[in-house]
Protein backbone atom coordinates (compact mmCIF):
# COMPACT_ATOMS: atom_id res chain seq x y z
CA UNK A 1 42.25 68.54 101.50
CA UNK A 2 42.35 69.56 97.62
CA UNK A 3 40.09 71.93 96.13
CA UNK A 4 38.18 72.43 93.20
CA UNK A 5 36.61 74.97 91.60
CA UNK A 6 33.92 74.69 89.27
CA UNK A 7 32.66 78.39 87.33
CA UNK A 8 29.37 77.54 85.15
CA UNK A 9 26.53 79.98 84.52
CA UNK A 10 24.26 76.85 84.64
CA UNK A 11 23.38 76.20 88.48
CA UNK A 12 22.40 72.69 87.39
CA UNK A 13 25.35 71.80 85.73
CA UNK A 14 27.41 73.09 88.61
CA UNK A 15 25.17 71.00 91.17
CA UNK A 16 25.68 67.77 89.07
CA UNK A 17 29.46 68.51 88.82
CA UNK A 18 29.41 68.57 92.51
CA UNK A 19 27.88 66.01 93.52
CA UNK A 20 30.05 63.64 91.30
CA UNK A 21 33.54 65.54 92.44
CA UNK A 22 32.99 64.91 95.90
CA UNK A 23 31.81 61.64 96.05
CA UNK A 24 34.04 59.95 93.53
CA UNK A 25 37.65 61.70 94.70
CA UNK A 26 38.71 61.48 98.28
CA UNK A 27 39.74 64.66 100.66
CA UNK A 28 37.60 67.29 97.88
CA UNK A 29 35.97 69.97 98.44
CA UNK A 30 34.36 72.00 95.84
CA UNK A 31 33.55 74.96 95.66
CA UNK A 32 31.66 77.45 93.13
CA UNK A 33 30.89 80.22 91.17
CA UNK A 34 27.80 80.87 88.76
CA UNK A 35 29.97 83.49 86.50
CA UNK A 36 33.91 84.56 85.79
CA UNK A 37 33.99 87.54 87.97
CA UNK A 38 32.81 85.64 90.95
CA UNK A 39 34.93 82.68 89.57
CA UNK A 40 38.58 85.17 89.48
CA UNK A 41 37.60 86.27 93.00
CA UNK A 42 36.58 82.78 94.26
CA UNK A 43 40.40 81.41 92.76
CA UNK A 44 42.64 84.94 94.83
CA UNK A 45 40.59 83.55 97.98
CA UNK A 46 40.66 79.91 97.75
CA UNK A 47 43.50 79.01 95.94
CA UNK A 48 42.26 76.50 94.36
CA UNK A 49 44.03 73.13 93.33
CA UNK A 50 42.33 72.95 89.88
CA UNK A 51 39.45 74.76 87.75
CA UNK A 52 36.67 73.20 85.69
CA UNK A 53 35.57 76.45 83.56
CA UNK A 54 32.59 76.75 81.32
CA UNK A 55 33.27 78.57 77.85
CA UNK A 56 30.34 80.19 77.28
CA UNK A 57 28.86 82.39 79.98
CA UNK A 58 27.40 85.80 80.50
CA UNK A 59 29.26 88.95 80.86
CA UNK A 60 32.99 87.59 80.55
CA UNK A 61 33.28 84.31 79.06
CA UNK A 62 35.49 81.43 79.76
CA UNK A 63 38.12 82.20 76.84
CA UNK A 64 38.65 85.79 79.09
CA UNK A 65 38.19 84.38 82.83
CA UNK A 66 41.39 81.50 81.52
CA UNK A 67 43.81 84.81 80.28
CA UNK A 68 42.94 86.72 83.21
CA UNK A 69 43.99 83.58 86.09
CA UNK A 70 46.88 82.38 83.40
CA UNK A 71 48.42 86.48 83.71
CA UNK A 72 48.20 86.79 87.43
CA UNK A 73 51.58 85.38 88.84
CA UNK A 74 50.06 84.19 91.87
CA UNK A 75 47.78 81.76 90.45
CA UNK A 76 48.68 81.18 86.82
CA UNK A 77 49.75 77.28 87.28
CA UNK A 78 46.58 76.23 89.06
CA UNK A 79 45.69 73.56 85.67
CA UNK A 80 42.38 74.80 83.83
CA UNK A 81 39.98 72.28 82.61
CA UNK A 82 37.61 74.15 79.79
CA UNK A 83 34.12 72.58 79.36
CA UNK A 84 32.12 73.21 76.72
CA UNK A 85 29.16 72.11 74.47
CA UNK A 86 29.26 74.57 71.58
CA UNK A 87 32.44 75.09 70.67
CA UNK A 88 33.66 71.95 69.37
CA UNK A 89 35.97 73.27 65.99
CA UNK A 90 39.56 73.08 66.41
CA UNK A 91 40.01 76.56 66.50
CA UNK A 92 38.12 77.02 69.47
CA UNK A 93 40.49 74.30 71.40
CA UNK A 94 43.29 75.80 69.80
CA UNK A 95 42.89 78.99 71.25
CA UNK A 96 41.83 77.59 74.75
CA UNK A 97 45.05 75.98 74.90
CA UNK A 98 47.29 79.45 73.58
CA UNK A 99 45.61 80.79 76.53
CA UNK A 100 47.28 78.49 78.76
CA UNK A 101 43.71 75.75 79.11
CA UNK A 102 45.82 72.51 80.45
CA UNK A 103 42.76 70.30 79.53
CA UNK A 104 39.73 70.48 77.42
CA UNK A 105 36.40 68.22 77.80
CA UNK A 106 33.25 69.03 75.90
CA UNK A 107 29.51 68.59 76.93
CA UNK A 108 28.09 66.02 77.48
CA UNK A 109 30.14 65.40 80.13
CA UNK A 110 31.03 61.95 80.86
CA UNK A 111 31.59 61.04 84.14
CA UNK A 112 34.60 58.59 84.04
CA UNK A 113 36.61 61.06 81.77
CA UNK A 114 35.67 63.82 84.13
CA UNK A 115 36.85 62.28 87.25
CA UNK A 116 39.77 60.93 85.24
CA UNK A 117 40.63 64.28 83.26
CA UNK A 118 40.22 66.11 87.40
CA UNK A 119 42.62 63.35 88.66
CA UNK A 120 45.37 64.17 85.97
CA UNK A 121 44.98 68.09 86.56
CA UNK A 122 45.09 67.56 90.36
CA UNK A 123 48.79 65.22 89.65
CA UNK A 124 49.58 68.10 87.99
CA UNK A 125 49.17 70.70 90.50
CA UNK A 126 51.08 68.30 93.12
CA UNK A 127 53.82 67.99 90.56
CA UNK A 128 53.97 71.14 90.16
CA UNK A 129 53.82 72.32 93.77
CA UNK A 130 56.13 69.96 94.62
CA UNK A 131 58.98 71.55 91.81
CA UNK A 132 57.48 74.88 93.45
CA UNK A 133 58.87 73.72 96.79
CA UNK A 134 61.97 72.29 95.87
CA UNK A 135 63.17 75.20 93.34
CA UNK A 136 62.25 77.46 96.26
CA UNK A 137 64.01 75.37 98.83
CA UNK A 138 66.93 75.35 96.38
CA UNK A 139 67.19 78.68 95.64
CA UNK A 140 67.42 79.40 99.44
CA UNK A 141 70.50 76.89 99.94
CA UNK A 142 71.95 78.81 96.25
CA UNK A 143 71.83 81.85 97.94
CA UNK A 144 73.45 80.44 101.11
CA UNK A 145 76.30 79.07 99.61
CA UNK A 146 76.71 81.81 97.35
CA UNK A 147 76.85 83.61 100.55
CA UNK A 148 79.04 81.50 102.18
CA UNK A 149 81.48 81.44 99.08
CA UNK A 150 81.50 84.79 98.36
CA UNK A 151 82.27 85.13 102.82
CA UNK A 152 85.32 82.94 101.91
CA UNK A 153 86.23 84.49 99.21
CA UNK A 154 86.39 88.27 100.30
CA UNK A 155 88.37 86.39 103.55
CA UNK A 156 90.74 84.55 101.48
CA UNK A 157 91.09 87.97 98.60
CA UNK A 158 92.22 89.75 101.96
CA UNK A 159 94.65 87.56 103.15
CA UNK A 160 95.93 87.14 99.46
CA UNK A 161 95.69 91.35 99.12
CA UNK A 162 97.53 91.84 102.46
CA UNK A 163 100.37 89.02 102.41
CA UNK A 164 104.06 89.98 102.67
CA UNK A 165 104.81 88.05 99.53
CA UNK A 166 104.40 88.47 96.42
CA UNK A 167 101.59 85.77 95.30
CA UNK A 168 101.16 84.99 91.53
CA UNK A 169 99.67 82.64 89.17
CA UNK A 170 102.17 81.55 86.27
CA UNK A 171 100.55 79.79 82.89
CA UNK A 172 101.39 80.14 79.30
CA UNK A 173 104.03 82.39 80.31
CA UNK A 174 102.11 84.99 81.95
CA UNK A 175 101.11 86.56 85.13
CA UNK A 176 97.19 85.24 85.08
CA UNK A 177 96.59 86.33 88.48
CA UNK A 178 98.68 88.52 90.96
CA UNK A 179 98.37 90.09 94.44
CA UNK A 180 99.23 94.17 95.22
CA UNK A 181 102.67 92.66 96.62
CA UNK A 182 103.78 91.82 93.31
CA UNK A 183 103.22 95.28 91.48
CA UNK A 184 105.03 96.28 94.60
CA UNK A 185 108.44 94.00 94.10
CA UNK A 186 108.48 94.49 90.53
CA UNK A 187 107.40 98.40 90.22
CA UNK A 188 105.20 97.79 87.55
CA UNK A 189 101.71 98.72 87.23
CA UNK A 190 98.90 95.95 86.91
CA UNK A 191 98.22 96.71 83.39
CA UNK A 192 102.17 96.02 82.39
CA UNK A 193 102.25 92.99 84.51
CA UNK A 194 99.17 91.66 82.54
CA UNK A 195 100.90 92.03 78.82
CA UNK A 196 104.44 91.50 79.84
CA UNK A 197 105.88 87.89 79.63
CA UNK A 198 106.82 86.59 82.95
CA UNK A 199 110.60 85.81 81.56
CA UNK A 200 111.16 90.08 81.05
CA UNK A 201 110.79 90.52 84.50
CA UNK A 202 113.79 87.91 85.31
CA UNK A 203 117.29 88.89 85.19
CA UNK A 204 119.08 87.76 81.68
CA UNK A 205 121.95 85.48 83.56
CA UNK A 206 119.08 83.44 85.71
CA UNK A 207 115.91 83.04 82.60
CA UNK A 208 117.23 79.73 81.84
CA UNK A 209 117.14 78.56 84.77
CA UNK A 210 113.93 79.49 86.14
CA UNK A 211 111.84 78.92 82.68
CA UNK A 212 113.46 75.29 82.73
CA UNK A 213 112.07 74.63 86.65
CA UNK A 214 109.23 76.10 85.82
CA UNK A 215 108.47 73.84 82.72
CA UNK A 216 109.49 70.71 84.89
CA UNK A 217 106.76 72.11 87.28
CA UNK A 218 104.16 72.26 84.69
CA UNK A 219 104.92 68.26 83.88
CA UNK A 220 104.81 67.59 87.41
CA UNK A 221 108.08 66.40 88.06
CA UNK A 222 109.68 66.49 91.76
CA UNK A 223 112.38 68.65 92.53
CA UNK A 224 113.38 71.72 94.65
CA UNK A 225 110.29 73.73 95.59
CA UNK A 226 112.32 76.99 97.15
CA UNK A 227 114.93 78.75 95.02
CA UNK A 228 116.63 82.14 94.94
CA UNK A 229 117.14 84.41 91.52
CA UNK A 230 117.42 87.47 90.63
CA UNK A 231 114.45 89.87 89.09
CA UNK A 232 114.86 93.06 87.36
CA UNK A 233 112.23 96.25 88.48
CA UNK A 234 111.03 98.67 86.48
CA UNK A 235 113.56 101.11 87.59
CA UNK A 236 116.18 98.55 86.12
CA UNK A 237 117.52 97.24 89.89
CA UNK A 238 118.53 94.01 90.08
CA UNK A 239 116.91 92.29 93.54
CA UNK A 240 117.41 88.82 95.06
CA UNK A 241 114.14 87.04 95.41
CA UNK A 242 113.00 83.68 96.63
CA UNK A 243 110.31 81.44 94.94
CA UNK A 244 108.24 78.69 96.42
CA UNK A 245 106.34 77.41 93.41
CA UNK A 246 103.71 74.48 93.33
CA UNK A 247 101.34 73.20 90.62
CA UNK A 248 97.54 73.87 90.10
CA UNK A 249 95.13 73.75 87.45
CA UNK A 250 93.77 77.08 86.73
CA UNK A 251 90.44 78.06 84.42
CA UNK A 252 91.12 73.95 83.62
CA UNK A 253 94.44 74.32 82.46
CA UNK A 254 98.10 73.35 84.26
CA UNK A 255 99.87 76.53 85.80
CA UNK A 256 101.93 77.39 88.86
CA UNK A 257 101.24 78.45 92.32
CA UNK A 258 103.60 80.55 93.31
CA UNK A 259 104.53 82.98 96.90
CA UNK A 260 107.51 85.25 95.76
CA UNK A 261 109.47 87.63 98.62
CA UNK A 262 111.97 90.00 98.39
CA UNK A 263 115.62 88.39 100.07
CA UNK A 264 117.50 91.50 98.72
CA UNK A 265 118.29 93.04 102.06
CA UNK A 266 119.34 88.83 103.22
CA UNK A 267 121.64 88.67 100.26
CA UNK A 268 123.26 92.04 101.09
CA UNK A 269 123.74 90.95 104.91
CA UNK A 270 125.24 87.20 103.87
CA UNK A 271 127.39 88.82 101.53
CA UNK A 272 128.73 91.35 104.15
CA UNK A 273 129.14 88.20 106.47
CA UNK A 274 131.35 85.99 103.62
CA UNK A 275 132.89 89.54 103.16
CA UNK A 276 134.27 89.89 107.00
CA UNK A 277 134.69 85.95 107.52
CA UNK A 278 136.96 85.65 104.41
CA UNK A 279 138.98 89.06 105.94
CA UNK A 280 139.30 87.13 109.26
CA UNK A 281 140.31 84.34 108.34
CA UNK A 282 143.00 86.43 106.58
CA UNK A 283 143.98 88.24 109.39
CA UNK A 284 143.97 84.62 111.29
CA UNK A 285 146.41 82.88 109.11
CA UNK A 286 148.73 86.26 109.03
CA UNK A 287 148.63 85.96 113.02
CA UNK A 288 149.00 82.04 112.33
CA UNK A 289 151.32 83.07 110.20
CA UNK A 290 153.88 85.26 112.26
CA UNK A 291 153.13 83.26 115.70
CA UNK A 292 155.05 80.22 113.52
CA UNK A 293 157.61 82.63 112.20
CA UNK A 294 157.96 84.13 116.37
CA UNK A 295 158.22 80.26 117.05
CA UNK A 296 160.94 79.27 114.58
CA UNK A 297 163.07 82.28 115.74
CA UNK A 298 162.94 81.12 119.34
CA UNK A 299 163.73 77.29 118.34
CA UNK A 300 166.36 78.53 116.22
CA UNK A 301 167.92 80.79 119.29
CA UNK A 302 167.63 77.90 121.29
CA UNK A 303 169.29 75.55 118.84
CA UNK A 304 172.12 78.18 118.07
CA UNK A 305 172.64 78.26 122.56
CA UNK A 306 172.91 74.61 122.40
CA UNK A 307 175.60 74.51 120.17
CA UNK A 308 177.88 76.24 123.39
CA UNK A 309 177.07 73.64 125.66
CA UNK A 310 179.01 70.64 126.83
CA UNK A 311 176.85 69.47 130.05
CA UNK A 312 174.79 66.17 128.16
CA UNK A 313 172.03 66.90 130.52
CA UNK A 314 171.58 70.58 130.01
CA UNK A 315 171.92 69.66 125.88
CA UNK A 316 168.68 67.11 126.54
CA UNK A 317 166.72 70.03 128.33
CA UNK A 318 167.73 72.13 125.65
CA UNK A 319 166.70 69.70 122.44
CA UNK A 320 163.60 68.93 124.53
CA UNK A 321 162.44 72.66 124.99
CA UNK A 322 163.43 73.08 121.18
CA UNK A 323 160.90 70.28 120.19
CA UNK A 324 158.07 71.32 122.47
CA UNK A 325 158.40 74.75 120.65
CA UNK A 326 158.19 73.09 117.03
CA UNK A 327 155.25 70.67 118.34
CA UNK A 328 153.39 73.82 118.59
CA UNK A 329 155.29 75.79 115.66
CA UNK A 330 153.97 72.98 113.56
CA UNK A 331 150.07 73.09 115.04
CA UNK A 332 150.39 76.94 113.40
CA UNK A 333 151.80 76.11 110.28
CA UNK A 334 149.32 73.67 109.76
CA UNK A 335 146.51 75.77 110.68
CA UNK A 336 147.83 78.44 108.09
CA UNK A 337 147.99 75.49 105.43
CA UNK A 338 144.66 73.72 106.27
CA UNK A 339 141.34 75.39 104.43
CA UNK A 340 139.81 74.68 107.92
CA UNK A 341 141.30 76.74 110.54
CA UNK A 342 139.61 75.12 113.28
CA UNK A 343 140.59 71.19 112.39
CA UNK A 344 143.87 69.68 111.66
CA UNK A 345 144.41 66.62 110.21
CA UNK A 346 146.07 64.62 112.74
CA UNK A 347 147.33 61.94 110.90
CA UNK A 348 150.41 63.82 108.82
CA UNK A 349 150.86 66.31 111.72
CA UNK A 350 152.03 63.24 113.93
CA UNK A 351 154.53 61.58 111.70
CA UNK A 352 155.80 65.46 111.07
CA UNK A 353 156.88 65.81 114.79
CA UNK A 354 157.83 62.31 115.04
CA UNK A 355 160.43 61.62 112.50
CA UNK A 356 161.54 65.04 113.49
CA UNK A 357 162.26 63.52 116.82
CA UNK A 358 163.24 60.57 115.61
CA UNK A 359 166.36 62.67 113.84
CA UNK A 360 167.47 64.85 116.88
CA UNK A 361 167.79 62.28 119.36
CA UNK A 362 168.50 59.22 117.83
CA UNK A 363 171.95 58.22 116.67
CA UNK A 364 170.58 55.81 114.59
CA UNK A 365 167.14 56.99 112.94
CA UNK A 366 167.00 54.01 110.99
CA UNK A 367 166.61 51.02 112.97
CA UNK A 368 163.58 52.80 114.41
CA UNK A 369 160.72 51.98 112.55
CA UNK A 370 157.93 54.20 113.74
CA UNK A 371 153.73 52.40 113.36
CA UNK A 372 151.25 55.36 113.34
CA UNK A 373 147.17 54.93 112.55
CA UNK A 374 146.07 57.63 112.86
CA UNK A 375 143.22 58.31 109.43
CA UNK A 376 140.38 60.57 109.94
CA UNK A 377 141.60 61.87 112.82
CA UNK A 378 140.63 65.71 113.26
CA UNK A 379 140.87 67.89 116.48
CA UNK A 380 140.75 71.62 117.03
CA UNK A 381 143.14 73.62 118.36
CA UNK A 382 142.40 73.36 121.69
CA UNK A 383 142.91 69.40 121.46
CA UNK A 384 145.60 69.29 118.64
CA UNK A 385 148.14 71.42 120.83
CA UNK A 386 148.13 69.24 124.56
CA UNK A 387 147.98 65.90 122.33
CA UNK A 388 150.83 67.29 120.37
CA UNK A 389 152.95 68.04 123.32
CA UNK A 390 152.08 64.65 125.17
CA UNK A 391 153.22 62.68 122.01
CA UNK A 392 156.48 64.77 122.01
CA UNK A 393 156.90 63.99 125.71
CA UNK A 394 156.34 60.58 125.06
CA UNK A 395 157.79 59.41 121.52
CA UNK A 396 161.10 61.52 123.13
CA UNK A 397 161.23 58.90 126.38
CA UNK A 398 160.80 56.50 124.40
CA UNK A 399 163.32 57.18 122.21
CA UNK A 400 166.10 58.01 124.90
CA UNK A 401 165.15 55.38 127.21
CA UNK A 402 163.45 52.76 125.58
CA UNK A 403 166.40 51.30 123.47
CA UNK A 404 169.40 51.61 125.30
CA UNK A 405 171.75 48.60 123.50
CA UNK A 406 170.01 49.31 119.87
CA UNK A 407 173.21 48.50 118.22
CA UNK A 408 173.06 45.10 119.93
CA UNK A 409 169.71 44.16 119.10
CA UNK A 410 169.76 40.94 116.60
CA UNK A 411 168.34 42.21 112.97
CA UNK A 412 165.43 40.29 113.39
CA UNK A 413 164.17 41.92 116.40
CA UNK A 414 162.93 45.54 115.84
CA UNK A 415 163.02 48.43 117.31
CA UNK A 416 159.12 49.61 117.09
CA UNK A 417 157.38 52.75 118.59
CA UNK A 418 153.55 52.42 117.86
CA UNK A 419 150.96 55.54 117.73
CA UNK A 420 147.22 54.60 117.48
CA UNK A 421 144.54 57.10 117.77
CA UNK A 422 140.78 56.33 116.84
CA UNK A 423 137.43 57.96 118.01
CA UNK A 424 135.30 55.64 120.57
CA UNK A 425 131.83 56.31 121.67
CA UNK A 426 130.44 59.51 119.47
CA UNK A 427 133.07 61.99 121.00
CA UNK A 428 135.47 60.64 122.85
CA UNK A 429 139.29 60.13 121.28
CA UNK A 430 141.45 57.24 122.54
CA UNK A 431 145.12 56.83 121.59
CA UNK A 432 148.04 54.77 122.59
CA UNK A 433 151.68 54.57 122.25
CA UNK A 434 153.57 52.14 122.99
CA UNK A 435 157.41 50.52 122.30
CA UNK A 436 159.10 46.87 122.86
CA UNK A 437 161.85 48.33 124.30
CA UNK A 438 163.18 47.40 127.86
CA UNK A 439 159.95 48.73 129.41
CA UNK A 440 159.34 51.55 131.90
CA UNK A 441 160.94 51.58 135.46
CA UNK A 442 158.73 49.27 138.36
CA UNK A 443 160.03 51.61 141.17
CA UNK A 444 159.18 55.08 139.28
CA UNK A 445 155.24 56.79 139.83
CA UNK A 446 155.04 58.29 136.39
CA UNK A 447 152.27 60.27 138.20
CA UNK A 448 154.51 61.68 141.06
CA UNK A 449 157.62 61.55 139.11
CA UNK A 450 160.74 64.47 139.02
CA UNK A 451 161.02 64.23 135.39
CA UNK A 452 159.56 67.63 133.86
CA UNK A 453 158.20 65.53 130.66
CA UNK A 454 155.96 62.92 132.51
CA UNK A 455 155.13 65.59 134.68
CA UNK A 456 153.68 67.90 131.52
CA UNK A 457 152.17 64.64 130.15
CA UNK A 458 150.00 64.51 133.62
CA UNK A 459 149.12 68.45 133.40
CA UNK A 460 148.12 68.07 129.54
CA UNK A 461 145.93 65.07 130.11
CA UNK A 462 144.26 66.95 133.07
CA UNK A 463 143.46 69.67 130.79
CA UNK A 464 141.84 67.29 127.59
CA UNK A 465 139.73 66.16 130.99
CA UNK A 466 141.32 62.50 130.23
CA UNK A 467 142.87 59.90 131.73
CA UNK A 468 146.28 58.06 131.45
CA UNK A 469 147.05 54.45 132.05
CA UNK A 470 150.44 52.82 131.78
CA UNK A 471 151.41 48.98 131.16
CA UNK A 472 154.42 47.10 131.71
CA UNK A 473 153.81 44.23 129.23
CA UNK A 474 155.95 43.65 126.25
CA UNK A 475 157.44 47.35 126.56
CA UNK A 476 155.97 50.06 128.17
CA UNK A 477 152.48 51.44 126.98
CA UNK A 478 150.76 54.53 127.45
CA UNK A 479 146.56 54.61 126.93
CA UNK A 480 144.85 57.77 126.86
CA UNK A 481 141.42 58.20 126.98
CA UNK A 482 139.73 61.91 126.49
């Protein structure tokens, strides 16, 4: 229900105004006061939704009762309507209004502009409650989210004040922002970092460098988001740092994001790694090195022996246990050759040992022609050596064996020993060798056979964890699989 007060000195007037309040507005209640003392009293209590107040009254007079209700915080927007029937000059409205009057009616009263004028001051007061209300209401939910931002960002200052890294903001070439981490990786103090140009803290040989990424940053280009370089401190040490920069707008301008840590102590450990691999791998091709040099000395004793003996089968044994000993001669000197010393390049290293076999047991070398495909083909050591050896083995047979009448043979029929290797199913190596020579014995077991060489072809193809087929067509073939 809304509520109006009406202060008048006349008890008629105030009956009258009554009367035609209450029964011409819905939900009123009036209530009132015959002077301005009982009328300041009657608005604290009542609260009032508007006032009707007479000018002219005994003891304190309407001009006085409107600056007394307009000072007091509490009540000062409740809208004042001044009525009045003797002052009518503009000064007297004018200085109702400066007093903070909201509407002014003079007597006689007339009874449509009265309930009209109370209507308008009674919008008012809703309006203006209603603002009331909703300031208050927003202020509240201000001060909550100011709360809750200010929560976040005392949690997020924290984690930014306690991070491992350094964490800076880079824009116009300066450090706009920075966390206690960086004064601690660069040694200077935050008043230095402020007025020092973020390129005098980089070392001379790596400003280009960084000031060009960080540029292509700012444009927003894509590129490598981690990089090492080198800073200078204030105590002039050079340290190894690594930057992870990204790009942000900062007091609405481009700039860089960017978590800096210290990879000094990393540098100085990967260094002292490259620095005992590369003396390794020294000390690996010197052992490489002399095992090769060991080797040659015992295939040249051997070779020198061989020389003394007449018995053709004891000369065989002897080339044959010269060649297994350069087979593996050869695996060292290419190991102290290759830049890799754990993968040789199969390809060369098997027509190496082949044509050398080609030339010790073969009278006639050249009506041999020797096939090999073997590109691409890299094994380590522990491969290289047993496939080496079986190759020997097997290349020598055929060799010995495989073209007994060669001198015989019509030109247009050639002698050919074949060597395929190739890679089948991720890791697995496959190769064959093969000849069209008079083909391999039906009655010999090259599994359970005498001969030393087949038998050392079995043991090495145990130890790749292979297997070993032979065919009969065309020649004799030999498929490994390991």
């Amino acid at each position: 229900m809304q509520k109006i007060l009406v202060i008048d000195d006349d008890e008629k007037i105030v009956i009258l105004l009554k009367d035609i309040l209450e029964t011409s507005i819905q939900d009123c209640k009036v209530i009132t006061a015959l002077d301005g003392v009982e009328g300041i009293e009657k608005t604290k209590k009542e609260l009032p939704d508007t006032i009707l107040l007479d000018i002219k009254m005994p003891g304190i007079d309407g001009f006085e009762v409107c600056k007394r209700l307009k000072t007091n915080e509490r009540i000062k927007d409740i809208p004042i309507i001044m009525i009045t029937g003797i002052y009518k000059d503009i000064e007297s409205r004018i200085k109702a209004l400066e007093l903070g009057a909201d509407i002014f009616i003079a007597k006689p009263i007339e009874r449509n502009e009265l309930i009209a004028q109370v209507k308008v001051a009674l919008r008012i007061k809703q309006a203006e409650d209603k603002l009331r209300n909703e300031k208050e209401l927003l202020e509240v939910l201000v001060q909550q989210r100011t709360k809750e931002l200010t929560e976040i960002k005392d949690k997020y200052k924290k984690l930014i004040n306690n991070a491992n890294e350094a964490i800076f903001v880079a824009q116009e070439g300066y450090l706009k922002f920075f966390n206690p981490n960086t004064i601690e990786i660069t040694g200077y103090t935050k008043e230095e970092i402020s007025v020092k140009p973020f390129i005098n803290f980089i070392h001379p040989d790596d400003r280009d460098m960084v000031v060009e990424r960080h540029k292509r940053r700012l444009k927003g280009e894509e590129f490598i988001y981690k990089y090492p370089f080198r800073i200078i401190d204030k105590k002039g040490n050079t340290k190894w740092v690594e930057i992870n920069s990204t790009l942000i707008e900062w007091e609405n301008k481009p700039a860089t994001l960017n978590f800096l840590n210290d990879i000094t102590e990393r540098k100085l450990a990967e260094k002292h790694i490259k620095d005992s691999l590369k003396e390794k791998e020294v000390m690996l091709r010197e052992i490489n090195h002399r095992v090769r040099n060991n080797m040659q000395i015992i295939q040249s004793l051997i070779n020198l022996q061989s020389k003394y003996i007449e018995d053709k089968k004891a000369l065989i044994a002897f080339k044959e246990t010269s060649n297994r000993i350069m087979v593996m001669s050869k695996i060292q000197g290419k190991l102290y050759q290759s830049e890799n010393l754990n993968r040789i390049a199969f390809d060369s290293y098997i027509r190496n040992i082949t044509t050398h076999i080609l030339s010790s047991f073969s009278k006639y070398p050249s009506l041999i022609q020797l096939n090999i495909n073997a590109k691409n083909i890299l094994l380590d050591v522990k491969k290289a050596i047993p496939c080496g050896l079986i190759i020997n083995e097997l290349v020598t047979n055929c060799v010995i064996h495989a073209f007994p009448n060669i001198k015989e043979r019509p030109e247009d029929e050639k002698c050919n020993i074949n060597i395929d290797m190739s890679i089948i199913k991720g890791d697995k190596y496959k190769f064959i060798i093969s000849d069209n020579g008079i083909g391999f014995p039906d009655d010999i077991d090259f599994k359970k056979t005498e001969s030393l060489g087949l038998q050392l072809v079995n043991t090495l193809v145990e130890q790749l964890e292979g297997n070993i087929e032979l065919s009969h067509m065309n020649g004799t073939t030999f498929k490994i699989v390991f």
